[in-house]
C-alpha atoms as a PDB file:
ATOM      1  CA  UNK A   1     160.646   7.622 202.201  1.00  0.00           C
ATOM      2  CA  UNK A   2     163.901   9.294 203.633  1.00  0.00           C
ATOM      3  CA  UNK A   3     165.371   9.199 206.822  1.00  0.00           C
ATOM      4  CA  UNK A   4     167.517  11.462 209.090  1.00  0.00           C
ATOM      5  CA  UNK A   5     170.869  10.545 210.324  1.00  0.00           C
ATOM      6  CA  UNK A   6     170.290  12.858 213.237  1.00  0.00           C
ATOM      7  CA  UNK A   7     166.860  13.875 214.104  1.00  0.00           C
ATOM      8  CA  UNK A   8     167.431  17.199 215.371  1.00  0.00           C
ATOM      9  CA  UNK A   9     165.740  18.594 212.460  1.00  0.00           C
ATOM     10  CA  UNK A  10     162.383  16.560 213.304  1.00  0.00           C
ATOM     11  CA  UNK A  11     160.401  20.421 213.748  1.00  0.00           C
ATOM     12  CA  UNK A  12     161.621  21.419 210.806  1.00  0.00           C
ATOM     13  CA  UNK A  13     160.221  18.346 209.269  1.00  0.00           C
ATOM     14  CA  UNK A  14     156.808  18.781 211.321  1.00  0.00           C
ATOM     15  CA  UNK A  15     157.033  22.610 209.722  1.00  0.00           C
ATOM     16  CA  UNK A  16     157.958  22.148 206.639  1.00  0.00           C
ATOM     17  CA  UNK A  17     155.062  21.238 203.687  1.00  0.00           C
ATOM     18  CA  UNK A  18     157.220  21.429 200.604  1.00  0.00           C
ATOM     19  CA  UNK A  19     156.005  19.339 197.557  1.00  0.00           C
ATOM     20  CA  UNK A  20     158.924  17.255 197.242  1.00  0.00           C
ATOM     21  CA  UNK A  21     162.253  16.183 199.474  1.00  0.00           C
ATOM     22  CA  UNK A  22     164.439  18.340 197.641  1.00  0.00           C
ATOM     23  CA  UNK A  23     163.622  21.606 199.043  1.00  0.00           C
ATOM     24  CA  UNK A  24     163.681  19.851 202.788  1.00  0.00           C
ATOM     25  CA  UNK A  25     167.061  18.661 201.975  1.00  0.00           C
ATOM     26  CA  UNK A  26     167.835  22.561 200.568  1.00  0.00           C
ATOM     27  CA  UNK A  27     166.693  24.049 203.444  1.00  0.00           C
ATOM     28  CA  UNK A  28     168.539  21.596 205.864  1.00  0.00           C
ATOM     29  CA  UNK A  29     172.202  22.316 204.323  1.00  0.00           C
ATOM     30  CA  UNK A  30     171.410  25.815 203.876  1.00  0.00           C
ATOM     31  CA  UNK A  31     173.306  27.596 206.821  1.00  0.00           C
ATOM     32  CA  UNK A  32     172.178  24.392 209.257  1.00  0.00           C
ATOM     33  CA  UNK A  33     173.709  25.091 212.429  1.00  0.00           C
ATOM     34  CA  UNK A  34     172.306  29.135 212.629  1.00  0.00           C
ATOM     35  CA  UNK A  35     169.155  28.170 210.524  1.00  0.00           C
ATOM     36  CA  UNK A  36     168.867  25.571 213.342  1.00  0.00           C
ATOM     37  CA  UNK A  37     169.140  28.695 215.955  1.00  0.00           C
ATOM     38  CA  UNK A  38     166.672  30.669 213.975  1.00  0.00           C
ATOM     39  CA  UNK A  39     164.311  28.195 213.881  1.00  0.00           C
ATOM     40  CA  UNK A  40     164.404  27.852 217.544  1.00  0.00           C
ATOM     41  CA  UNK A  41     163.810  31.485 218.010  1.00  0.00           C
ATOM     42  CA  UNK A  42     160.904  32.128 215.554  1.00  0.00           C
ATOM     43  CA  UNK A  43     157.380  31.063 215.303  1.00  0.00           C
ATOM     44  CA  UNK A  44     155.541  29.276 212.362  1.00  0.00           C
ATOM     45  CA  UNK A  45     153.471  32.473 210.492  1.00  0.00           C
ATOM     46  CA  UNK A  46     150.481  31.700 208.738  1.00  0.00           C
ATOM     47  CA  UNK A  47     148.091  32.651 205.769  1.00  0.00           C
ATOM     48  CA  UNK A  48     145.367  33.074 208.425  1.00  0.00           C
ATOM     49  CA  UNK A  49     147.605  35.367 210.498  1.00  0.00           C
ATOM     50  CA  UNK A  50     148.186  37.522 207.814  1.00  0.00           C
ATOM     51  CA  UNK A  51     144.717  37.507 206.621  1.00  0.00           C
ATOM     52  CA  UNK A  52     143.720  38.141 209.929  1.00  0.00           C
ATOM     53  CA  UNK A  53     145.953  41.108 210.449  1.00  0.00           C
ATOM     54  CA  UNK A  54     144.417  42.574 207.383  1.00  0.00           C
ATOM     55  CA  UNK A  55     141.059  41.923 208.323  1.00  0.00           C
ATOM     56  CA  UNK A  56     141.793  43.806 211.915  1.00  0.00           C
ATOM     57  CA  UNK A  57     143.756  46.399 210.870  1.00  0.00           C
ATOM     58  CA  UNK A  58     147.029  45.584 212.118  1.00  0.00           C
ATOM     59  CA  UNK A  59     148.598  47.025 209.375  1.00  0.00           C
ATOM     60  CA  UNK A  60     151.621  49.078 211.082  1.00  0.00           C
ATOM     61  CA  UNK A  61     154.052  47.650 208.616  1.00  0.00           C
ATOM     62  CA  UNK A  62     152.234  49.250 205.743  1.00  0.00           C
ATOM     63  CA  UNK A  63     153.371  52.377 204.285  1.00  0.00           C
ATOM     64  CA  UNK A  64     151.434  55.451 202.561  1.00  0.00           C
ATOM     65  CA  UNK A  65     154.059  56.864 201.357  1.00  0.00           C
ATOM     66  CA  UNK A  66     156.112  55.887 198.094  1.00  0.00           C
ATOM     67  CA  UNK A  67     158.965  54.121 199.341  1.00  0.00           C
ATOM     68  CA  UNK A  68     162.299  55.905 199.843  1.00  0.00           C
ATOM     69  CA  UNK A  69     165.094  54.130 197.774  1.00  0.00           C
ATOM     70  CA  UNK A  70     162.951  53.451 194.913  1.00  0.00           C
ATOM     71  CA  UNK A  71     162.535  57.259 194.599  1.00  0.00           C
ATOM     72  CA  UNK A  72     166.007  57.439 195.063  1.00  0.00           C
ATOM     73  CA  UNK A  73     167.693  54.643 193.180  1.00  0.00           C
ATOM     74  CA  UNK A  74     164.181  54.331 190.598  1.00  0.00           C
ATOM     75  CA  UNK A  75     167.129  54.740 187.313  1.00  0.00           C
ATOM     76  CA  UNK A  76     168.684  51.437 189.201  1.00  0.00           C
ATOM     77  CA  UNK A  77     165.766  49.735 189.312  1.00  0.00           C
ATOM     78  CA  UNK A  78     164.352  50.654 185.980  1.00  0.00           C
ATOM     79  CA  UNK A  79     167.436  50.919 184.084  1.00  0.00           C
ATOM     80  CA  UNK A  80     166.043  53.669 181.079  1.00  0.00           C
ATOM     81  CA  UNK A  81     163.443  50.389 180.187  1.00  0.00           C
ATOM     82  CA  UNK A  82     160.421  50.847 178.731  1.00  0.00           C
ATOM     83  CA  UNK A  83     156.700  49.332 180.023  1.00  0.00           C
ATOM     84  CA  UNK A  84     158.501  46.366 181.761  1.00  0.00           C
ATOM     85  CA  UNK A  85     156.860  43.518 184.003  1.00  0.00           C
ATOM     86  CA  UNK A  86     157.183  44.376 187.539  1.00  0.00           C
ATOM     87  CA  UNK A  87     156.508  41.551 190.300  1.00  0.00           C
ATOM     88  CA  UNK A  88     155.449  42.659 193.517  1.00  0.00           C
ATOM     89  CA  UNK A  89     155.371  39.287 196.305  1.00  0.00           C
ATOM     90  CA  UNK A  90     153.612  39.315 199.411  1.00  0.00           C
ATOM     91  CA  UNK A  91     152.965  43.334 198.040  1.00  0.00           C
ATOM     92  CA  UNK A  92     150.035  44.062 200.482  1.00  0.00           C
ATOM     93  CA  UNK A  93     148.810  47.264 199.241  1.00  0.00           C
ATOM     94  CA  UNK A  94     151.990  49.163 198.471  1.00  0.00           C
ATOM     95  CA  UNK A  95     151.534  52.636 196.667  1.00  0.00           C
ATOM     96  CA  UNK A  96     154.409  51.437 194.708  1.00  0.00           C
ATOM     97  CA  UNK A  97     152.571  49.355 192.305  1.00  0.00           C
ATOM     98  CA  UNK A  98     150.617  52.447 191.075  1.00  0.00           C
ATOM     99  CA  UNK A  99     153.527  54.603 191.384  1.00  0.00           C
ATOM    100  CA  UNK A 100     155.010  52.164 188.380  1.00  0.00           C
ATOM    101  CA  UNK A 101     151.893  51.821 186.708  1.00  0.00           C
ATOM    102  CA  UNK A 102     151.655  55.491 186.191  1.00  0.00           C
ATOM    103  CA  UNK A 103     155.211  55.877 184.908  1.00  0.00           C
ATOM    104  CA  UNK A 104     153.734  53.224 181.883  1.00  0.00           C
ATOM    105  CA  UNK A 105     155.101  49.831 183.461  1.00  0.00           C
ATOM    106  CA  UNK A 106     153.033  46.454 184.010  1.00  0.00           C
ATOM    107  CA  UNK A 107     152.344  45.401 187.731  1.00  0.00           C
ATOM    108  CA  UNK A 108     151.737  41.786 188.837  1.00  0.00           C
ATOM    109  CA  UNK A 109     151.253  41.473 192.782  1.00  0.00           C
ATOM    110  CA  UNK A 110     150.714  38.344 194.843  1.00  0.00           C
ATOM    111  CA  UNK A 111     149.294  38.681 198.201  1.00  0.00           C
ATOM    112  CA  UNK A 112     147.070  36.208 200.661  1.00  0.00           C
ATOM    113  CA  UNK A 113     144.976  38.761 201.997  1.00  0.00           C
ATOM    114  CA  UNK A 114     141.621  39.839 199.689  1.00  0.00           C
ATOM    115  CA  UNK A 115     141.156  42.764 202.348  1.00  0.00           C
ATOM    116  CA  UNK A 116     144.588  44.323 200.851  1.00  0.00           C
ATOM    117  CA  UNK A 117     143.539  44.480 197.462  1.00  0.00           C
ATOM    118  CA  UNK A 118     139.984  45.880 198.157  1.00  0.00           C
ATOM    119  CA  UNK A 119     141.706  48.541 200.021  1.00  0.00           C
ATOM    120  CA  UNK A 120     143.843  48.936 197.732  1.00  0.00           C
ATOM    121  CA  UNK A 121     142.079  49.949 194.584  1.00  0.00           C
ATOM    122  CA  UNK A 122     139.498  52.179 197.116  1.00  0.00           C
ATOM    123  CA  UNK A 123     142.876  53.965 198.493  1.00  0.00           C
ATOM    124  CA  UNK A 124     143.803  54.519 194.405  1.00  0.00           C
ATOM    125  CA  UNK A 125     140.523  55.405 193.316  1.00  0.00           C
ATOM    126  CA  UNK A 126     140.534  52.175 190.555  1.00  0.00           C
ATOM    127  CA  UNK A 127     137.928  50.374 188.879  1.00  0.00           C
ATOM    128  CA  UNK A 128     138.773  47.033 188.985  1.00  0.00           C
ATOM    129  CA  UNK A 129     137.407  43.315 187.765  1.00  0.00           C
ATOM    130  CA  UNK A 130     137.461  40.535 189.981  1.00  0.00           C
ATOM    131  CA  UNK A 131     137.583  36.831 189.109  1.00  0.00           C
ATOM    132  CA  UNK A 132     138.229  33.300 190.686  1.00  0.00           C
ATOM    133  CA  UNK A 133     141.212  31.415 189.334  1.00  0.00           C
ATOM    134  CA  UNK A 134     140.637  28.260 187.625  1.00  0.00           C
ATOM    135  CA  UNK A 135     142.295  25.211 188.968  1.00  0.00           C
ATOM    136  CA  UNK A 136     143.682  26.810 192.200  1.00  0.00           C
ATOM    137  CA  UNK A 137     141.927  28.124 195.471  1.00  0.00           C
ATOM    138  CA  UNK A 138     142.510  32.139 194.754  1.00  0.00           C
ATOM    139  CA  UNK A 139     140.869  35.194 192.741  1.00  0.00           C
ATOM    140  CA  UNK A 140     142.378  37.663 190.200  1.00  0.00           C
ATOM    141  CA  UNK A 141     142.498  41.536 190.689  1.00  0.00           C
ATOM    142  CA  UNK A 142     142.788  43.360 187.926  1.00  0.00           C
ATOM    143  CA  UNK A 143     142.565  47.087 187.204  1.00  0.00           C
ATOM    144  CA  UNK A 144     140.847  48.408 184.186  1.00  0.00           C
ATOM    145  CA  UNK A 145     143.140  49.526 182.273  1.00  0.00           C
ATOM    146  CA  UNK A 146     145.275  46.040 182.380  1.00  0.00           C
ATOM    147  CA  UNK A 147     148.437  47.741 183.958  1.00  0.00           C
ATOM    148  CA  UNK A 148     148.005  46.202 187.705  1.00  0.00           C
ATOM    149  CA  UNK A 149     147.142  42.162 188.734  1.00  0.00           C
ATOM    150  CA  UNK A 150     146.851  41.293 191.551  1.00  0.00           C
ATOM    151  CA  UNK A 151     146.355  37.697 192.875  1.00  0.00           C
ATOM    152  CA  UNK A 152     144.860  37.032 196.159  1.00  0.00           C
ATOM    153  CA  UNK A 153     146.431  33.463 196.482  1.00  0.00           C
ATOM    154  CA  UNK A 154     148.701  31.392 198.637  1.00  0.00           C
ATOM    155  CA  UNK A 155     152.372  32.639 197.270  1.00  0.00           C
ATOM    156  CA  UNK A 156     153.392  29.463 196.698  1.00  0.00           C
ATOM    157  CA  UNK A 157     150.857  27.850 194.462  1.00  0.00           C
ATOM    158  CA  UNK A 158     151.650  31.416 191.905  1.00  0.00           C
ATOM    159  CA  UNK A 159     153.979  29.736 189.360  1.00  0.00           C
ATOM    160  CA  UNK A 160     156.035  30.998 185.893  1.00  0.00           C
ATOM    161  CA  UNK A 161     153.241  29.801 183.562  1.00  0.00           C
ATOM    162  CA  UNK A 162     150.526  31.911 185.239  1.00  0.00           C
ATOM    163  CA  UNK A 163     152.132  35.061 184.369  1.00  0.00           C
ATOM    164  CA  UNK A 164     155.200  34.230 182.540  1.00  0.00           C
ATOM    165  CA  UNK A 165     158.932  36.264 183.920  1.00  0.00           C
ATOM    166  CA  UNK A 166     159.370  39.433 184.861  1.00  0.00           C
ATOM    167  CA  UNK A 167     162.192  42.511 184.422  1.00  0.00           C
ATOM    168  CA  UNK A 168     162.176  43.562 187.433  1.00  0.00           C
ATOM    169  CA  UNK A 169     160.875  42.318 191.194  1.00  0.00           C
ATOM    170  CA  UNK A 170     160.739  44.705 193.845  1.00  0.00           C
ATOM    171  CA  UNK A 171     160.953  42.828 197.359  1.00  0.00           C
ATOM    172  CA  UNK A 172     160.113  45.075 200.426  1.00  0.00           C
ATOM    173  CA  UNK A 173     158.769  43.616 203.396  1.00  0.00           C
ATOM    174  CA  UNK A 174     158.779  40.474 201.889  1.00  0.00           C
ATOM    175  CA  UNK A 175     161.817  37.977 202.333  1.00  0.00           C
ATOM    176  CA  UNK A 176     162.311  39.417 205.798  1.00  0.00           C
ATOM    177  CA  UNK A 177     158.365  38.471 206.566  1.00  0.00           C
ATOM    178  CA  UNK A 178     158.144  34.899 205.799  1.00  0.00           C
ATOM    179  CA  UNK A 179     159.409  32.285 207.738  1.00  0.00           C
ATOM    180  CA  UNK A 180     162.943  31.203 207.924  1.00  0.00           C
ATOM    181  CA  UNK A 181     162.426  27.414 206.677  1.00  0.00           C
ATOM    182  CA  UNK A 182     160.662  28.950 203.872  1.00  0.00           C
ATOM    183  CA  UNK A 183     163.203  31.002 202.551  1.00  0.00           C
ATOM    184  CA  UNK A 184     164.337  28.129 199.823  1.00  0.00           C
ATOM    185  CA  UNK A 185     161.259  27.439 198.590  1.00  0.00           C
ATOM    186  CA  UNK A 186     160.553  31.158 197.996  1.00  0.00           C
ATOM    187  CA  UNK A 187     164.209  31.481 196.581  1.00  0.00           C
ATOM    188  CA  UNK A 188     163.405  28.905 194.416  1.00  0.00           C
ATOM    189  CA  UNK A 189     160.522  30.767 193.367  1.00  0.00           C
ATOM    190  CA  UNK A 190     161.501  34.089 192.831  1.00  0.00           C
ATOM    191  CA  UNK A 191     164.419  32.421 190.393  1.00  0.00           C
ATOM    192  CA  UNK A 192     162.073  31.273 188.213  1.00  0.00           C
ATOM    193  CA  UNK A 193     159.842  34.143 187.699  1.00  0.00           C
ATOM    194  CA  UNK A 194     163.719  36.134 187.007  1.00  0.00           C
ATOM    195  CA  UNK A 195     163.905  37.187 183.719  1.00  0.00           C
ATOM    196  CA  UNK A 196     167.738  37.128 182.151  1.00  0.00           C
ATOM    197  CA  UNK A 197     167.361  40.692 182.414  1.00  0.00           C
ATOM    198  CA  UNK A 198     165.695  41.285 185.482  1.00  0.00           C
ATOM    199  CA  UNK A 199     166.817  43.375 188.653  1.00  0.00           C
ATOM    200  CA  UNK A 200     165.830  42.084 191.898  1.00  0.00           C
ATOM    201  CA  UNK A 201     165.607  45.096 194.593  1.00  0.00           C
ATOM    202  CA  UNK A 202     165.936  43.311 198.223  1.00  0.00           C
ATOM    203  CA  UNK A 203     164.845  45.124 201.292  1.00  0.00           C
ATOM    204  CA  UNK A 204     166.842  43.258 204.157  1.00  0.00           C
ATOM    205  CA  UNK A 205     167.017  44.506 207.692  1.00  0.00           C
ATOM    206  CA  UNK A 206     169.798  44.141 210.024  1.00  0.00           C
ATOM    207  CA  UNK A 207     169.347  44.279 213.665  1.00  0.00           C
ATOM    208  CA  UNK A 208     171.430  42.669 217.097  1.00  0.00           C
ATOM    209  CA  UNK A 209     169.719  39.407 217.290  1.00  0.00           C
ATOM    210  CA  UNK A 210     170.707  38.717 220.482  1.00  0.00           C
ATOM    211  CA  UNK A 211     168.093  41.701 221.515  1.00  0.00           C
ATOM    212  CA  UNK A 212     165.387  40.905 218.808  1.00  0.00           C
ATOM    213  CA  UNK A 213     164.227  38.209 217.286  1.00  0.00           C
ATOM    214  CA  UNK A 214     160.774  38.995 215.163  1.00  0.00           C
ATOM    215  CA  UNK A 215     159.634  40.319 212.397  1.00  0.00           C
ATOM    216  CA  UNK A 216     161.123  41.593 210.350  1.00  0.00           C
ATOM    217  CA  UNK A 217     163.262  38.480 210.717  1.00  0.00           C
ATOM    218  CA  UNK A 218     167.314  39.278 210.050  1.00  0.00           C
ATOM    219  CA  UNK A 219     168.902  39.196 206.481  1.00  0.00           C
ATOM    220  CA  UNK A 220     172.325  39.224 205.703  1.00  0.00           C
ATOM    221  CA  UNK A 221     174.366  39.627 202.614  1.00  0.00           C
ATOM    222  CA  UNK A 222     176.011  36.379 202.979  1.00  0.00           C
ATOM    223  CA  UNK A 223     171.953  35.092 203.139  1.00  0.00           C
ATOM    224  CA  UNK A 224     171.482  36.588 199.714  1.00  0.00           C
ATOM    225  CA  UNK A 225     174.396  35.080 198.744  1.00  0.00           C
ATOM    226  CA  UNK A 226     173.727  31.305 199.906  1.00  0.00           C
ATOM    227  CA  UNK A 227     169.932  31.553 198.311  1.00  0.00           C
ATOM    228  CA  UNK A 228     170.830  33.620 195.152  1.00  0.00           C
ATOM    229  CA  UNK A 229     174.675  31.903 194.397  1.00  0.00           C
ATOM    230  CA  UNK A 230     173.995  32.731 190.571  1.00  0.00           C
ATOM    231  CA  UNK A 231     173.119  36.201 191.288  1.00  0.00           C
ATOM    232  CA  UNK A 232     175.091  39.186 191.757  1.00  0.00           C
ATOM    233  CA  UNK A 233     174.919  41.219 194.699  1.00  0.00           C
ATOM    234  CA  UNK A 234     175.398  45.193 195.286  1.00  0.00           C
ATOM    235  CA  UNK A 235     174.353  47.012 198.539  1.00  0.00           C
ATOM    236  CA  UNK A 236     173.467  50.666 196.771  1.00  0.00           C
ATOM    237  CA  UNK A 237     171.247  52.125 199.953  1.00  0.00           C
ATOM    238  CA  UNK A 238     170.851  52.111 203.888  1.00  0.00           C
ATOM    239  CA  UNK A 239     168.112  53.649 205.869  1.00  0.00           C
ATOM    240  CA  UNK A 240     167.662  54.063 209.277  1.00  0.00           C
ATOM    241  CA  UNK A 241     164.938  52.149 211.122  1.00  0.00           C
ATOM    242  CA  UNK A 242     166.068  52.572 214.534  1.00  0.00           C
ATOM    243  CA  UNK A 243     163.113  54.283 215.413  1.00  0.00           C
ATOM    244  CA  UNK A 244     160.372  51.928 214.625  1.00  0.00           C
ATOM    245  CA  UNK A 245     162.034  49.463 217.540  1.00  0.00           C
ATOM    246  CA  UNK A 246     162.867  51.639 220.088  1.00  0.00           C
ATOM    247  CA  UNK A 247     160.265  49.952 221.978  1.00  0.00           C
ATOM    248  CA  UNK A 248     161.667  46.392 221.457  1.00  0.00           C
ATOM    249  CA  UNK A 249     165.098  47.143 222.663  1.00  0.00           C
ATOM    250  CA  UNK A 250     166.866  48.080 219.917  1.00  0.00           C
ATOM    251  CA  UNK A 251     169.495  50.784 219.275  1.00  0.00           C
ATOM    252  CA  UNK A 252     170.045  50.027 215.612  1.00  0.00           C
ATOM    253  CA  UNK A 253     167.972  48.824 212.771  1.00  0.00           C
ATOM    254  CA  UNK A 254     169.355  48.918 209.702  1.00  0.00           C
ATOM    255  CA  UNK A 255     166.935  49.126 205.891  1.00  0.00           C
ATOM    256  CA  UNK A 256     169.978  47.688 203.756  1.00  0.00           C
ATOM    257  CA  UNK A 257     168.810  47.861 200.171  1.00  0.00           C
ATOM    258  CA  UNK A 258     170.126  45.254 197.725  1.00  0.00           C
ATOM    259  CA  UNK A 259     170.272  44.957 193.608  1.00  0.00           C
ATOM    260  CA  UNK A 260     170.577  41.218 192.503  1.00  0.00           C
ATOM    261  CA  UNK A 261     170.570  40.577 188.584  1.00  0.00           C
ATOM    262  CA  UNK A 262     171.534  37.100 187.026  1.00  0.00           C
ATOM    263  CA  UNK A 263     174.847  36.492 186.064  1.00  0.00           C
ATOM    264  CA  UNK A 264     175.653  36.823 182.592  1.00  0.00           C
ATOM    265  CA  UNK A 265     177.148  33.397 182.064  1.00  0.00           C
ATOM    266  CA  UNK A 266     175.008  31.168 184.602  1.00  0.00           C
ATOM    267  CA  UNK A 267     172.836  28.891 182.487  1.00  0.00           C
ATOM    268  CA  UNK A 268     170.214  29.163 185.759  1.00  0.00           C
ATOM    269  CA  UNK A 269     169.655  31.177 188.510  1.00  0.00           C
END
């Protein structure tokens, strides 16, 4: 057992179910004093929530249309390679994945919500099998032809050995949905599904958060930076959101659009 010098931190604590004290010390020293005022300002999200928005509908964040920097920039993502391993978190039912799969790469997604991947595979017109996971609560999607996985599971209970690393990891709507304490252990995570090859495409959006203080939660560069310090970092797009917020009081939104790959000479992420 560990104890607090100061227990301002004692919600976080209450919040936090990591498997061991290390990530609740990570997530403590990482930017304490404004992840202290982010805490403050942002609820605790659920599984259930997001299995219940699925269930009802409340899908407004999902898109039917192929996403616009990754028809852009797909040469940056892809880099000329060949039927790589592409890892999709939190993907929902992105037309991205089959976008890739088509184009001959391999598509691993990990989602909470079964209603996502139903719709899914109806929206794309896919046989699929389906299967429960051994040893963990969850079930395994998997299109016929082998090129798409899915697996409906809590995200952090999917580890390296299930599936191995991957090239690339495309991360929209993802980083900037979960909540802000968990953004080590997802971090943590992500680094060790990153292949030494792999290119990690961030979605981040950037807002006044003295107006706004939802989802999608902030996410700055020097955020990438402090959870990714082995990584390096290029801004390569910017989209406009403005419009989607109007309605909450904001004049700017900002889609940044982020390339992290390891660095060449960092013996770990």
């Amino acid at each position: 057992m560990f104890y607090l010098a100061n227990d301002r931190y004692s919600q976080v604590i209450k919040a936090l179910k990591y498997p061991d004290c290390r990530h609740i010390i990570a997530a403590i020293q990482y930017n304490s004093d404004t992840f202290e005022e982010k805490l403050k300002m942002s609820e605790i999200i659920t599984n259930e929530y997001w299995i219940n928005r699925w269930t009802e509908g409340k899908t407004f964040f999902h898109s039917e249309k192929r996403h616009t920097s990754l028809e852009k920039h797909l040469e940056k993502f892809i880099a000329g390679r060949k039927g790589i391993k592409i890892f999709f978190p939190l993907c929902g039912k992105t037309v991205d994945m089959k976008i890739l799969a088509d184009q001959g790469h391999y598509i691993v997604g990990v989602d909470v919500a079964e209603q996502a991947f139903k719709e899914f595979f109806a929206d794309q017109n896919l046989e699929y099998t389906e299967e429960h996971l051994k040893n963990i609560d969850g079930k395994l999607f998997q299109a016929m032809d082998g090129r798409i996985k899915l697996y409906c599971m809590d995200f952090y209970l999917f580890t390296k050995e299930m599936e191995s690393q991957f090239n690339a990891i495309w991360d929209h709507g993802s980083l900037v949905a979960i909540n802000i304490i968990d953004r080590i252990k997802y971090s943590q995570l992500i680094k060790e599904l990153m292949s030494s090859d792999c290119r990690y495409v961030i979605s981040a959006m950037q807002y006044d958060e003295s107006k706004y203080t939802g989802h999608p939660f902030y996410l700055s560069e020097k955020d990438l930076k402090d959870l990714y310090p082995n990584c390096t970092i290029e801004e390569f797009d910017e989209i406009d959101r403005s419009y989607l917020y109007k309605d909450y009081g904001l004049d700017n939104m900002m889609e940044r659009m982020y390339l992290l790959q390891p660095e060449t000479n960092s013996e770990s992420i």
